[in-house]
C-alpha atoms as a PDB file:
ATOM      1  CA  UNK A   1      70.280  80.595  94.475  1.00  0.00           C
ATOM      2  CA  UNK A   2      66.682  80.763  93.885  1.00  0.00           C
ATOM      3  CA  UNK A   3      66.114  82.796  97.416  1.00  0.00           C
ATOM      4  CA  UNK A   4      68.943  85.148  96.057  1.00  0.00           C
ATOM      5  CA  UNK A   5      67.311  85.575  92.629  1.00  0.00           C
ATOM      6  CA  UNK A   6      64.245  86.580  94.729  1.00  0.00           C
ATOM      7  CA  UNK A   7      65.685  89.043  96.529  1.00  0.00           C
ATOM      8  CA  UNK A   8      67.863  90.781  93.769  1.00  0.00           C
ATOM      9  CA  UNK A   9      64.845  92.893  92.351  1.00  0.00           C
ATOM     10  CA  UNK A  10      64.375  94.726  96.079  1.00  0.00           C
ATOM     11  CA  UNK A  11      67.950  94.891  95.817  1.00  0.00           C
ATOM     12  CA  UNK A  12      68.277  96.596  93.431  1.00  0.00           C
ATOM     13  CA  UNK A  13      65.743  99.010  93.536  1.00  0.00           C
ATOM     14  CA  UNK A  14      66.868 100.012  97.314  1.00  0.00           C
ATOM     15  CA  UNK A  15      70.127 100.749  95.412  1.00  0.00           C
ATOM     16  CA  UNK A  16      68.554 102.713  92.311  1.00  0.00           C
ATOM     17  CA  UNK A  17      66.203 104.450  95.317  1.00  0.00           C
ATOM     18  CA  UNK A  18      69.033 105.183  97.751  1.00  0.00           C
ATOM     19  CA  UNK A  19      71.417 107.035  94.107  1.00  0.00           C
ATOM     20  CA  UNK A  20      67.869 108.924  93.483  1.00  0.00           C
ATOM     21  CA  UNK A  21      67.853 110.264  97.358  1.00  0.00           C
ATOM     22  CA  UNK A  22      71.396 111.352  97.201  1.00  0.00           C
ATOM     23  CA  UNK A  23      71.207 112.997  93.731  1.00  0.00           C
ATOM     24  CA  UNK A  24      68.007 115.024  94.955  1.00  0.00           C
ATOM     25  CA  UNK A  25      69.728 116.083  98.009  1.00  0.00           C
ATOM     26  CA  UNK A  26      72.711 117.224  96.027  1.00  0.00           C
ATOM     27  CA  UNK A  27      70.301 119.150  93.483  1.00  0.00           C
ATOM     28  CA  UNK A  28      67.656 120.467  95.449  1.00  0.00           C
ATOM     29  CA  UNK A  29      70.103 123.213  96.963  1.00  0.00           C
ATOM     30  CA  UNK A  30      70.704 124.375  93.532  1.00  0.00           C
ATOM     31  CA  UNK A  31      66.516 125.009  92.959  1.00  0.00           C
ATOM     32  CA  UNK A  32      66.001 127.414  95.732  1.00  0.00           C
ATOM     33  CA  UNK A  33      62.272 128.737  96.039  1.00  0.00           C
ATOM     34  CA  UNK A  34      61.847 131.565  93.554  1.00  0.00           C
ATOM     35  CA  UNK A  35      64.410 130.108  90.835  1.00  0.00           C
ATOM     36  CA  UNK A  36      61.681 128.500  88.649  1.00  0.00           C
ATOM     37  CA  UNK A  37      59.654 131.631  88.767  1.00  0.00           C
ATOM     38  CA  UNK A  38      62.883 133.419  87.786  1.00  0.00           C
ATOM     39  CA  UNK A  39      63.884 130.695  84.949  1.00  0.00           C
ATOM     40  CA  UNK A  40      60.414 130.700  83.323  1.00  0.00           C
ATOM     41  CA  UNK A  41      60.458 134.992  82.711  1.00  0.00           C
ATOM     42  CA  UNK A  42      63.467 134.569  80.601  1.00  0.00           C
ATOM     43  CA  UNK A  43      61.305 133.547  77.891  1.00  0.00           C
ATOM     44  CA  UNK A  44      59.024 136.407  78.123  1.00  0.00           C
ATOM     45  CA  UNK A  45      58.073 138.934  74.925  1.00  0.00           C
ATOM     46  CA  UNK A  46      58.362 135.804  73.136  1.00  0.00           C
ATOM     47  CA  UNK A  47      62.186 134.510  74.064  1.00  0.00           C
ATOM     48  CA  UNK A  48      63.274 138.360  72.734  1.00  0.00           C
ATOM     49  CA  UNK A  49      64.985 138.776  75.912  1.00  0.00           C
ATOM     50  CA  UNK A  50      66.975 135.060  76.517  1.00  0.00           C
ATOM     51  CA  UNK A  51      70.720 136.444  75.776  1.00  0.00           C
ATOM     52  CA  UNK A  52      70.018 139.374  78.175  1.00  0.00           C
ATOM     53  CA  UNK A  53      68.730 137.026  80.816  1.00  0.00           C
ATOM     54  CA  UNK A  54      71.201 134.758  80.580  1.00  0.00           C
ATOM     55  CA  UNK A  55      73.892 137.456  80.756  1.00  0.00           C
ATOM     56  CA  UNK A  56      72.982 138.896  83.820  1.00  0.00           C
ATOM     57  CA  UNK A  57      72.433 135.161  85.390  1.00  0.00           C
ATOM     58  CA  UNK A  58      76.130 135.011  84.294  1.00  0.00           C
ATOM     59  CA  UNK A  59      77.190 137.756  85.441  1.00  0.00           C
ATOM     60  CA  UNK A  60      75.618 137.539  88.867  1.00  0.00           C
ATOM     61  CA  UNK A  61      77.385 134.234  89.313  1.00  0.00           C
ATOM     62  CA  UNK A  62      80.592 135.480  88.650  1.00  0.00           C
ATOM     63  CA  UNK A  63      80.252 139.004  90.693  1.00  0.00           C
ATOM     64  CA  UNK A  64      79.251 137.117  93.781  1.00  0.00           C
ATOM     65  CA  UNK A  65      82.047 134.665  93.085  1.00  0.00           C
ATOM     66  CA  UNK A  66      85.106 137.193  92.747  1.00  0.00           C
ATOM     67  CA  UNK A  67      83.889 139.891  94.504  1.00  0.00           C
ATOM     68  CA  UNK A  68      82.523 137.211  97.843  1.00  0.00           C
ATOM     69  CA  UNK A  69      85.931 135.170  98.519  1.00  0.00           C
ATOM     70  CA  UNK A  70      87.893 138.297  99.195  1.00  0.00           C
ATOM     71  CA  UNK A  71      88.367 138.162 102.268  1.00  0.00           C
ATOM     72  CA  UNK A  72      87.135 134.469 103.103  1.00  0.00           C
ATOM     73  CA  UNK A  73      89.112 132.600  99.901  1.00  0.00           C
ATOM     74  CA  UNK A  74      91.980 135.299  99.627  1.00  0.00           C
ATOM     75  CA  UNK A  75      93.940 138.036 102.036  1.00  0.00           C
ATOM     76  CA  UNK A  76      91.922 136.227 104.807  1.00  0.00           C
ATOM     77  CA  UNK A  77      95.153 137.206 106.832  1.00  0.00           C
ATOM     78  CA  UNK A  78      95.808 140.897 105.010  1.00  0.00           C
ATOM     79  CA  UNK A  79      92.875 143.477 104.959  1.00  0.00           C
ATOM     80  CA  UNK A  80      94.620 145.078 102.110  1.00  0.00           C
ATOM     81  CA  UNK A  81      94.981 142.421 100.368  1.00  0.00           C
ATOM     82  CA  UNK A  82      91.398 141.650 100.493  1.00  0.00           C
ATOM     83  CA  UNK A  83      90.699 144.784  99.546  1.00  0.00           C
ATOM     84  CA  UNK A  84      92.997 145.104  96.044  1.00  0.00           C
ATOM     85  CA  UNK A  85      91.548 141.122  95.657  1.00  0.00           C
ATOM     86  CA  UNK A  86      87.894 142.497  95.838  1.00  0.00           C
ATOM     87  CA  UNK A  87      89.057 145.704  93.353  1.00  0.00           C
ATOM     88  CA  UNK A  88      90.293 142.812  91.216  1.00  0.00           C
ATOM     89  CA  UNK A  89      87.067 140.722  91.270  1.00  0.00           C
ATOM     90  CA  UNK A  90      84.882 143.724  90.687  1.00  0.00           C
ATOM     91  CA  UNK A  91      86.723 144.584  87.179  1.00  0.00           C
ATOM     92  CA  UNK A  92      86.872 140.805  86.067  1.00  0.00           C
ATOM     93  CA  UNK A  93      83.522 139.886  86.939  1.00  0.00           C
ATOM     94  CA  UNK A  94      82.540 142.951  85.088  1.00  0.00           C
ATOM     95  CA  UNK A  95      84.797 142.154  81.816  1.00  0.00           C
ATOM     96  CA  UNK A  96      83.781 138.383  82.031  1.00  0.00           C
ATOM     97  CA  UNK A  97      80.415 138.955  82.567  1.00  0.00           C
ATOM     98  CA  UNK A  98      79.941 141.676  79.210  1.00  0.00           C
ATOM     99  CA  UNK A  99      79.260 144.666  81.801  1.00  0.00           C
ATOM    100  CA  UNK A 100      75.714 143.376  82.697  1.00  0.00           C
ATOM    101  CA  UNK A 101      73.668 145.620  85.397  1.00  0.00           C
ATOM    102  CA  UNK A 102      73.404 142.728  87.909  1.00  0.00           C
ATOM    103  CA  UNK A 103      71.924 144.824  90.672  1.00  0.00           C
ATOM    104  CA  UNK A 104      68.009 145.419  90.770  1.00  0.00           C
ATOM    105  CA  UNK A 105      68.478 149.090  91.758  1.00  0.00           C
ATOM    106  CA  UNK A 106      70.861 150.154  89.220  1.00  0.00           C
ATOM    107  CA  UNK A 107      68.223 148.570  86.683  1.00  0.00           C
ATOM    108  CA  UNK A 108      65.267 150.257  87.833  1.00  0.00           C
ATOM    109  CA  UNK A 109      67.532 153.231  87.541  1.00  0.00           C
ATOM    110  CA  UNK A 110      68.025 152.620  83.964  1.00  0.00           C
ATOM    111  CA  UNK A 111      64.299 152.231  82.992  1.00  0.00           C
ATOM    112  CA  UNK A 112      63.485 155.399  84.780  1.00  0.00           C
ATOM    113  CA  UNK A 113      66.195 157.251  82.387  1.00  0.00           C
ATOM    114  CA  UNK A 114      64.831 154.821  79.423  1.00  0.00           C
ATOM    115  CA  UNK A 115      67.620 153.163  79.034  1.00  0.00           C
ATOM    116  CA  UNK A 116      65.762 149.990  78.370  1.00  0.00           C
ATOM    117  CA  UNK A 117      62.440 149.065  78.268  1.00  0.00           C
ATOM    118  CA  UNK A 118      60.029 147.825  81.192  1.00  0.00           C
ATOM    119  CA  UNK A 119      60.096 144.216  79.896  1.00  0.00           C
ATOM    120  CA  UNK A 120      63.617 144.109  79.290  1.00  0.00           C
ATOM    121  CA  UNK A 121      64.022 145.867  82.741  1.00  0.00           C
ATOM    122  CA  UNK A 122      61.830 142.967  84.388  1.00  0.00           C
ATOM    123  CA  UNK A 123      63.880 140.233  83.102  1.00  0.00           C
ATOM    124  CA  UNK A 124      67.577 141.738  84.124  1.00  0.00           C
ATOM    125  CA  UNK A 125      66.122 142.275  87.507  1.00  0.00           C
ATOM    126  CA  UNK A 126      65.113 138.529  87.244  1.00  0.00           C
ATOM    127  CA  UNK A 127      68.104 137.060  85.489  1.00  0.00           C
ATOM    128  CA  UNK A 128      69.862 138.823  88.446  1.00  0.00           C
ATOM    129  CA  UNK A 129      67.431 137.155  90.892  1.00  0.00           C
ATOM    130  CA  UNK A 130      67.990 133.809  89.699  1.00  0.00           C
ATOM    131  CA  UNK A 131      72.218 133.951  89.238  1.00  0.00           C
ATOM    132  CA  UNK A 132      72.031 134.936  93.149  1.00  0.00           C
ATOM    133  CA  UNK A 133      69.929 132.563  93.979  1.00  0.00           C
ATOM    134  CA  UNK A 134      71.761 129.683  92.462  1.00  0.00           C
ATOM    135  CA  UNK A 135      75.420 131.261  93.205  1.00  0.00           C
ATOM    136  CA  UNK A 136      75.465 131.076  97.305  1.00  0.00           C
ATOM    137  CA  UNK A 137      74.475 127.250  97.582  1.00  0.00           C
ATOM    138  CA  UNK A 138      76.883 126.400  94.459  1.00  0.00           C
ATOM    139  CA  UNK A 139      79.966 128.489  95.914  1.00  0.00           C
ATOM    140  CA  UNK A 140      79.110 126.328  99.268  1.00  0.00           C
ATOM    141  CA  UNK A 141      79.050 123.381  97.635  1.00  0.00           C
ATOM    142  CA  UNK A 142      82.519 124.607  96.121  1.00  0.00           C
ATOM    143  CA  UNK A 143      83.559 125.327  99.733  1.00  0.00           C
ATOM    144  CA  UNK A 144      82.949 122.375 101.219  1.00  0.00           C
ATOM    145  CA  UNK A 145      84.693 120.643  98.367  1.00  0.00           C
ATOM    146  CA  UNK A 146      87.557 122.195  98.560  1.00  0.00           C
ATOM    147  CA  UNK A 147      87.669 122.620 102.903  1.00  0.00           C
ATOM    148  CA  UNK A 148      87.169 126.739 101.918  1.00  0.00           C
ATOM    149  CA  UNK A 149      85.531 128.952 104.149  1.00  0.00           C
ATOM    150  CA  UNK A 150      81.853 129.426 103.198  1.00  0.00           C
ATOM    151  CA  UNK A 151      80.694 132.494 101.932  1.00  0.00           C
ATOM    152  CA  UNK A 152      78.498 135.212 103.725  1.00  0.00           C
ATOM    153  CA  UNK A 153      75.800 137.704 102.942  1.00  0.00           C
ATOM    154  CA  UNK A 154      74.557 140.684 103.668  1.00  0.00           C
ATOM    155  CA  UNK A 155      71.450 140.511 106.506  1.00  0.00           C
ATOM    156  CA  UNK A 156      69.034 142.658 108.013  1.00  0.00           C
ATOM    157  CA  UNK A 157      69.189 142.958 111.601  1.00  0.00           C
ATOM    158  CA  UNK A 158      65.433 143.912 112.829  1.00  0.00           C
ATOM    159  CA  UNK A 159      66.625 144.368 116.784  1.00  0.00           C
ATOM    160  CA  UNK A 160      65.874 147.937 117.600  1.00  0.00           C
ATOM    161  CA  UNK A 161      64.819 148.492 114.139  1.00  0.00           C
ATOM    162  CA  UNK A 162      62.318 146.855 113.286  1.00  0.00           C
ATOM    163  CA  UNK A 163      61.362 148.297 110.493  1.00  0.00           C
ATOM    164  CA  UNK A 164      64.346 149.037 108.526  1.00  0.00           C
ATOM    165  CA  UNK A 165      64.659 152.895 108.622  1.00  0.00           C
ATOM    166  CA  UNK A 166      67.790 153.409 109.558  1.00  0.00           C
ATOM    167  CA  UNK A 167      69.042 150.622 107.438  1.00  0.00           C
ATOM    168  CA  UNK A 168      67.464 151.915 104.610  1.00  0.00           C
ATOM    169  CA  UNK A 169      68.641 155.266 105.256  1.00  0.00           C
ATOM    170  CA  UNK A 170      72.248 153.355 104.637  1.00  0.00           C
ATOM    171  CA  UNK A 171      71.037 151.687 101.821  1.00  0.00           C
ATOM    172  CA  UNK A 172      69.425 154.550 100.325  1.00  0.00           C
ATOM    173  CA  UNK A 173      72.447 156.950 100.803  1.00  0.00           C
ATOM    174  CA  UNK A 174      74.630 154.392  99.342  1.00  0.00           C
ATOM    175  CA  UNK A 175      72.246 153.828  96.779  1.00  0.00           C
ATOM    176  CA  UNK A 176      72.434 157.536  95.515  1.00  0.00           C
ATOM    177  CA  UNK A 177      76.286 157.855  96.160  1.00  0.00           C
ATOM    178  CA  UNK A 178      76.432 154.775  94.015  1.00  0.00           C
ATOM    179  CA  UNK A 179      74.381 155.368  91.065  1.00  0.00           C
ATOM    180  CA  UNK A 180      76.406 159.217  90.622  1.00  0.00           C
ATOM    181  CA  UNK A 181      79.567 157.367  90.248  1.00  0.00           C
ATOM    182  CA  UNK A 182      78.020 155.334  87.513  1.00  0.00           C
ATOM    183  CA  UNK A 183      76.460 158.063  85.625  1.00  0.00           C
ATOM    184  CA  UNK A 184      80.032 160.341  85.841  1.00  0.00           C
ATOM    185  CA  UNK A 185      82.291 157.019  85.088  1.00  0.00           C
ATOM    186  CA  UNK A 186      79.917 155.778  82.589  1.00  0.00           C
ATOM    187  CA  UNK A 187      78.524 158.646  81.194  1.00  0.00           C
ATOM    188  CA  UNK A 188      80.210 162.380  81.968  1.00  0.00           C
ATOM    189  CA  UNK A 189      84.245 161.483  81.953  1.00  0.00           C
ATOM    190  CA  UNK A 190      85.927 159.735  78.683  1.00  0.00           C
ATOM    191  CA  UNK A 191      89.788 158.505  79.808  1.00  0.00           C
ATOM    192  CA  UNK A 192      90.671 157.898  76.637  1.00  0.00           C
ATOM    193  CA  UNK A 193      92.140 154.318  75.029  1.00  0.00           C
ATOM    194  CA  UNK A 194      92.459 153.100  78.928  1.00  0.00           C
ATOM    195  CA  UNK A 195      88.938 154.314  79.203  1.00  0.00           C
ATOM    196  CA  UNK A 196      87.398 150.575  80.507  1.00  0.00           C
ATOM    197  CA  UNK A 197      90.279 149.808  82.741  1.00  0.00           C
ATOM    198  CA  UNK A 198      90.486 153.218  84.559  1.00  0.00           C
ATOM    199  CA  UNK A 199      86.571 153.589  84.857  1.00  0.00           C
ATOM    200  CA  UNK A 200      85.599 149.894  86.501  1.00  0.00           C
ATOM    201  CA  UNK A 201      88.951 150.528  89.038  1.00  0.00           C
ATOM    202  CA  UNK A 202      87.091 154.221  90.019  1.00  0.00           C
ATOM    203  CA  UNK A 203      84.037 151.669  90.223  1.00  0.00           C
ATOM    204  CA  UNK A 204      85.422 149.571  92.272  1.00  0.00           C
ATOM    205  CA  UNK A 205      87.061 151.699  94.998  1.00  0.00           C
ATOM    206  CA  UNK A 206      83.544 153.550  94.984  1.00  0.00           C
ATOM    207  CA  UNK A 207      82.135 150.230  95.914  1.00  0.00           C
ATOM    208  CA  UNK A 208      85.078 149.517  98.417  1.00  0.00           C
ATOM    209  CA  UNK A 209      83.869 153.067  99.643  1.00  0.00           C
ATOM    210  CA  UNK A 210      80.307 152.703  99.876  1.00  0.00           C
ATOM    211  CA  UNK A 211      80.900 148.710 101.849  1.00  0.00           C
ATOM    212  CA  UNK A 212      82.600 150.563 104.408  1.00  0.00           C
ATOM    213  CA  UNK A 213      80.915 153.961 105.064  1.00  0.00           C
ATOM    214  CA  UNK A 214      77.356 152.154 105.016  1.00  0.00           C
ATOM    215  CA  UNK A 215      77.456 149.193 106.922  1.00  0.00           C
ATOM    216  CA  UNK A 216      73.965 148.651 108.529  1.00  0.00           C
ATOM    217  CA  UNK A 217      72.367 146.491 105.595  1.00  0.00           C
ATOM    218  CA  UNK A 218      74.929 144.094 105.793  1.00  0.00           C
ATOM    219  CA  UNK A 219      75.716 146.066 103.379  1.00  0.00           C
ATOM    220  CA  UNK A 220      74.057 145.100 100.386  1.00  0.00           C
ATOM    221  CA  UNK A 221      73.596 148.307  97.877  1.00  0.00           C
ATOM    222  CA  UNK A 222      71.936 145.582  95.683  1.00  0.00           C
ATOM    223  CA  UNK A 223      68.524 144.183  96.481  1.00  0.00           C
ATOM    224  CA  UNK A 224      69.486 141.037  94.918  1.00  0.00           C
ATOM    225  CA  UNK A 225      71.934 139.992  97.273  1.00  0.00           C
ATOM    226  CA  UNK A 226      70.095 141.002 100.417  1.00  0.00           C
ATOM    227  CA  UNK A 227      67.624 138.534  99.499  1.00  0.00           C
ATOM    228  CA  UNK A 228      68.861 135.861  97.355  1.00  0.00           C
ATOM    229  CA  UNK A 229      71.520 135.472 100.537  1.00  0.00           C
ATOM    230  CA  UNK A 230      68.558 135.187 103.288  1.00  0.00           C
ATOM    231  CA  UNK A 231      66.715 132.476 101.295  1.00  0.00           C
ATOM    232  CA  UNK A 232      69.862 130.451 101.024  1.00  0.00           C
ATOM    233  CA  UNK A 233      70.667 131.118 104.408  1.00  0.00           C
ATOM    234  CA  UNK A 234      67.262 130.123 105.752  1.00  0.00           C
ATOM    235  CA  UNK A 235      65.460 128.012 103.133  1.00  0.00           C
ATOM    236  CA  UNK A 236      62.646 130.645 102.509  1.00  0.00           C
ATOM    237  CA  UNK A 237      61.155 133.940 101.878  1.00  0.00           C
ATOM    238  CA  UNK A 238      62.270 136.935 104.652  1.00  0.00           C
ATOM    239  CA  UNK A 239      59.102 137.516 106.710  1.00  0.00           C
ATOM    240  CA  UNK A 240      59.910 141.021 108.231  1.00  0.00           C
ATOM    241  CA  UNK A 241      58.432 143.618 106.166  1.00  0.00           C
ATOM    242  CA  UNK A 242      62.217 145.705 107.389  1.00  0.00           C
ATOM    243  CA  UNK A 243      63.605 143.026 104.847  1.00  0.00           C
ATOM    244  CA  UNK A 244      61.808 144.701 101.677  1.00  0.00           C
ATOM    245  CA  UNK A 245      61.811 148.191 103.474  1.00  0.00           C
ATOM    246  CA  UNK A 246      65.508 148.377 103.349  1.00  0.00           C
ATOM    247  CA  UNK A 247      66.671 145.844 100.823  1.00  0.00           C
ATOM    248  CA  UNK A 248      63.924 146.862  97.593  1.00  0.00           C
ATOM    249  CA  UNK A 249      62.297 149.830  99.048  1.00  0.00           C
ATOM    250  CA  UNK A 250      65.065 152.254 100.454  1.00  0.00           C
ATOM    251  CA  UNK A 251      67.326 150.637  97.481  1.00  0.00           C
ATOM    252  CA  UNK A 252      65.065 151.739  94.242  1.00  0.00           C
ATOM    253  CA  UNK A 253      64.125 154.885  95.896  1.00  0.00           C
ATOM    254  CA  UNK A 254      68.189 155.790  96.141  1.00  0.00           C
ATOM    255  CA  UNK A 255      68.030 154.705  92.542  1.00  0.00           C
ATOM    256  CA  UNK A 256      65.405 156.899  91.375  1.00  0.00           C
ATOM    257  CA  UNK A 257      66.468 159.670  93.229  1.00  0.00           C
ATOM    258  CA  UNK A 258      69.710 159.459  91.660  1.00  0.00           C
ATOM    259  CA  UNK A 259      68.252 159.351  88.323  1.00  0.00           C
ATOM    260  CA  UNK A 260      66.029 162.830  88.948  1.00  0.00           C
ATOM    261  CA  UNK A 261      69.438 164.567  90.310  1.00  0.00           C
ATOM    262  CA  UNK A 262      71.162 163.215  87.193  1.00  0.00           C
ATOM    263  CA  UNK A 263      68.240 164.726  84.433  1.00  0.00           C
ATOM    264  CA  UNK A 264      68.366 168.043  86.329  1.00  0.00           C
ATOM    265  CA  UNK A 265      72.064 168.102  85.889  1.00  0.00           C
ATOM    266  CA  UNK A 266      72.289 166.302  81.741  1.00  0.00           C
ATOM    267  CA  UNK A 267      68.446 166.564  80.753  1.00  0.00           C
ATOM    268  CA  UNK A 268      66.283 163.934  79.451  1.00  0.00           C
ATOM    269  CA  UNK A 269      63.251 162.525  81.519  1.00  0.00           C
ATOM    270  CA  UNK A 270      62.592 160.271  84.678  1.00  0.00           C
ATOM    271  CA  UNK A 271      59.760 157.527  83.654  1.00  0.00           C
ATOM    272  CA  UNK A 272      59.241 159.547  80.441  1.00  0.00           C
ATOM    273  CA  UNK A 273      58.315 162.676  82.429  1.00  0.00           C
ATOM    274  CA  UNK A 274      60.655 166.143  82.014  1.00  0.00           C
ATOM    275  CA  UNK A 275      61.528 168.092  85.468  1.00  0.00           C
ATOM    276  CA  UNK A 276      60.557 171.605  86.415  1.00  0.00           C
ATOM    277  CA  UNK A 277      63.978 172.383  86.415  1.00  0.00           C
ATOM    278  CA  UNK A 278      67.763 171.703  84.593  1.00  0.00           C
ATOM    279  CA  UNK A 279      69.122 170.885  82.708  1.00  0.00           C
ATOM    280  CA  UNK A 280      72.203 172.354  84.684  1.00  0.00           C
ATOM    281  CA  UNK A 281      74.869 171.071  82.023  1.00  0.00           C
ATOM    282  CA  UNK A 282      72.715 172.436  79.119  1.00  0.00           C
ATOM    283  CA  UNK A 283      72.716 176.275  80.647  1.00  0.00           C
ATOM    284  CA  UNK A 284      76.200 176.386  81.441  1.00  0.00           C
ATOM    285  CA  UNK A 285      77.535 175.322  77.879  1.00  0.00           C
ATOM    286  CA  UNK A 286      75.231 177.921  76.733  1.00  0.00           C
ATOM    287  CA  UNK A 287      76.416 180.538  79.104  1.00  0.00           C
ATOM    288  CA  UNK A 288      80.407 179.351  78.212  1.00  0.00           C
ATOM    289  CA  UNK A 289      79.055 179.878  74.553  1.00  0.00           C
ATOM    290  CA  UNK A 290      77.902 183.229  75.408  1.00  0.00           C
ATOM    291  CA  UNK A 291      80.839 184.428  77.038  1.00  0.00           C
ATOM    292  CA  UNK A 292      82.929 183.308  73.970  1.00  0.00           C
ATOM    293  CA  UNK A 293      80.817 185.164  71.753  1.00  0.00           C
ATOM    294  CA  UNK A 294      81.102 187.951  73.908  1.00  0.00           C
ATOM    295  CA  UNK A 295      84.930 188.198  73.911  1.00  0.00           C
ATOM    296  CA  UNK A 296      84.988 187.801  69.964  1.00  0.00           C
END
């Protein structure tokens, strides 16, 4: 009894050690490198921007979720089916979500037309950061749970180009195709009461598009999958400079480009600067104006 008394404190502190190594190797997945960094600027401009962090954390989670397990989780069988399922997940990760930007590149696209300010810029593209980067090892926790296949990602391939142009040619023409469907569904076209429904379906087959007609990034067309994805998949930072090139790079430039083609066609500025030229949409309501002066 005594010898047993003796032994009970080791005991049971191997057990209390053994429960604290399993519940840190069940929780260190979940804390990727970067997510602290990304956690800690949701409280910058003194916590102004916390509801808009934690909104695009959201809504990253949930647009990797539905919009990933086409595909693997449903229509693995039917290609058509995966396609309609990935339509689906687009729209509802969109209406769950509060119709956050979740994508780096459409953000930076947004502060370039002021649409938001810098900081508030900085901590989408952050908030985005972090949802991705906790999303791919929860969904394969999920997975494994449930005997589902594990989700993929988008990756750079850096054999025979090694630094990325022609995949961020891709990404950069996708970009640009990408960011004009925004601005027309968003912005230029009003459907009426069904307005939502019939602009995030456009949206979606646009995206469906885009996946299919640019494929050398993966594809991404979002910075913050290209990388969140490679440091799950690989437990750290991408070393090949191709990585940034054609995930960040080739991405924002798409963006920005996209947002100087859309002030020369609707005015306004780019970074708070006007353009030699445009507004195109200005001059021709002013030339229809003319005309129906002319015939009075």
């Amino acid at each position: 009894l005594s010898l047993a008394l003796t032994f009970k404190p080791i005991v049971d502190k191997m057990v209390f050690t053994s429960l604290l190594s399993s519940l840190y190797q069940q929780l260190v997945p979940l804390f990727p490198p970067g997510l602290v960094t990304c956690l800690a600027s949701a409280f910058v401009g003194d916590g102004k921007y916390v509801s808009t962090f934690r909104d695009e954390f959201i809504g990253t989670l949930l647009m990797i979720g539905l919009t990933f397990s086409p595909g693997k989780w449903i229509g693995q069988d039917s290609l058509a089916v995966a396609w309609v399922a990935h339509a689906i997940g687009v729209i509802a990760a969109d209406k769950l979500g509060g119709g956050q930007q979740v994508n780096p590149a459409v953000t930076v696209s947004m502060y370039a037309l002021g649409k938001c300010t810098y900081t508030e810029a900085f901590v989408r593209i952050m908030g985005t950061m972090g949802g991705g980067l906790v999303a791919f090892p929860l969904f394969k926790m999920l997975a494994d749970q449930f005997g589902l296949t594990p989700l993929g990602g988008p990756e750079f391939d850096p054999k025979d180009d090694a630094e990325g142009i022609a995949a961020g040619f891709s990404e950069f023409c996708a970009m640009v195709l990408l960011m004009i469907l925004i601005y027309i569904v968003n912005w230029e076209l009003n459907f009426g009461k069904f307005h939502y429904w019939i602009k995030q379906t456009l949206t979606a087959v646009g995206i469906r598009y885009l996946i299919e007609t640019f494929p050398l990034a993966g594809p991404a067309i979002n910075p913050m999958l290209g990388t969140t994805w490679y440091i799950f998949a690989y437990g750290g930072y991408p070393s090949a400079l191709g990585h940034y090139f054609t995930y960040w790079v080739a991405s924002c430039a798409g963006a920005i480009f996209a947002s100087c083609l859309y002030v020369v066609y609707a005015g306004g500025t780019v970074f708070g600067k006007t353009l030699p030229i445009g507004p195109i949409k200005g001059e021709v309501k002013a030339e229809a104006a003319a005309d129906s002066k002319k015939k009075k």
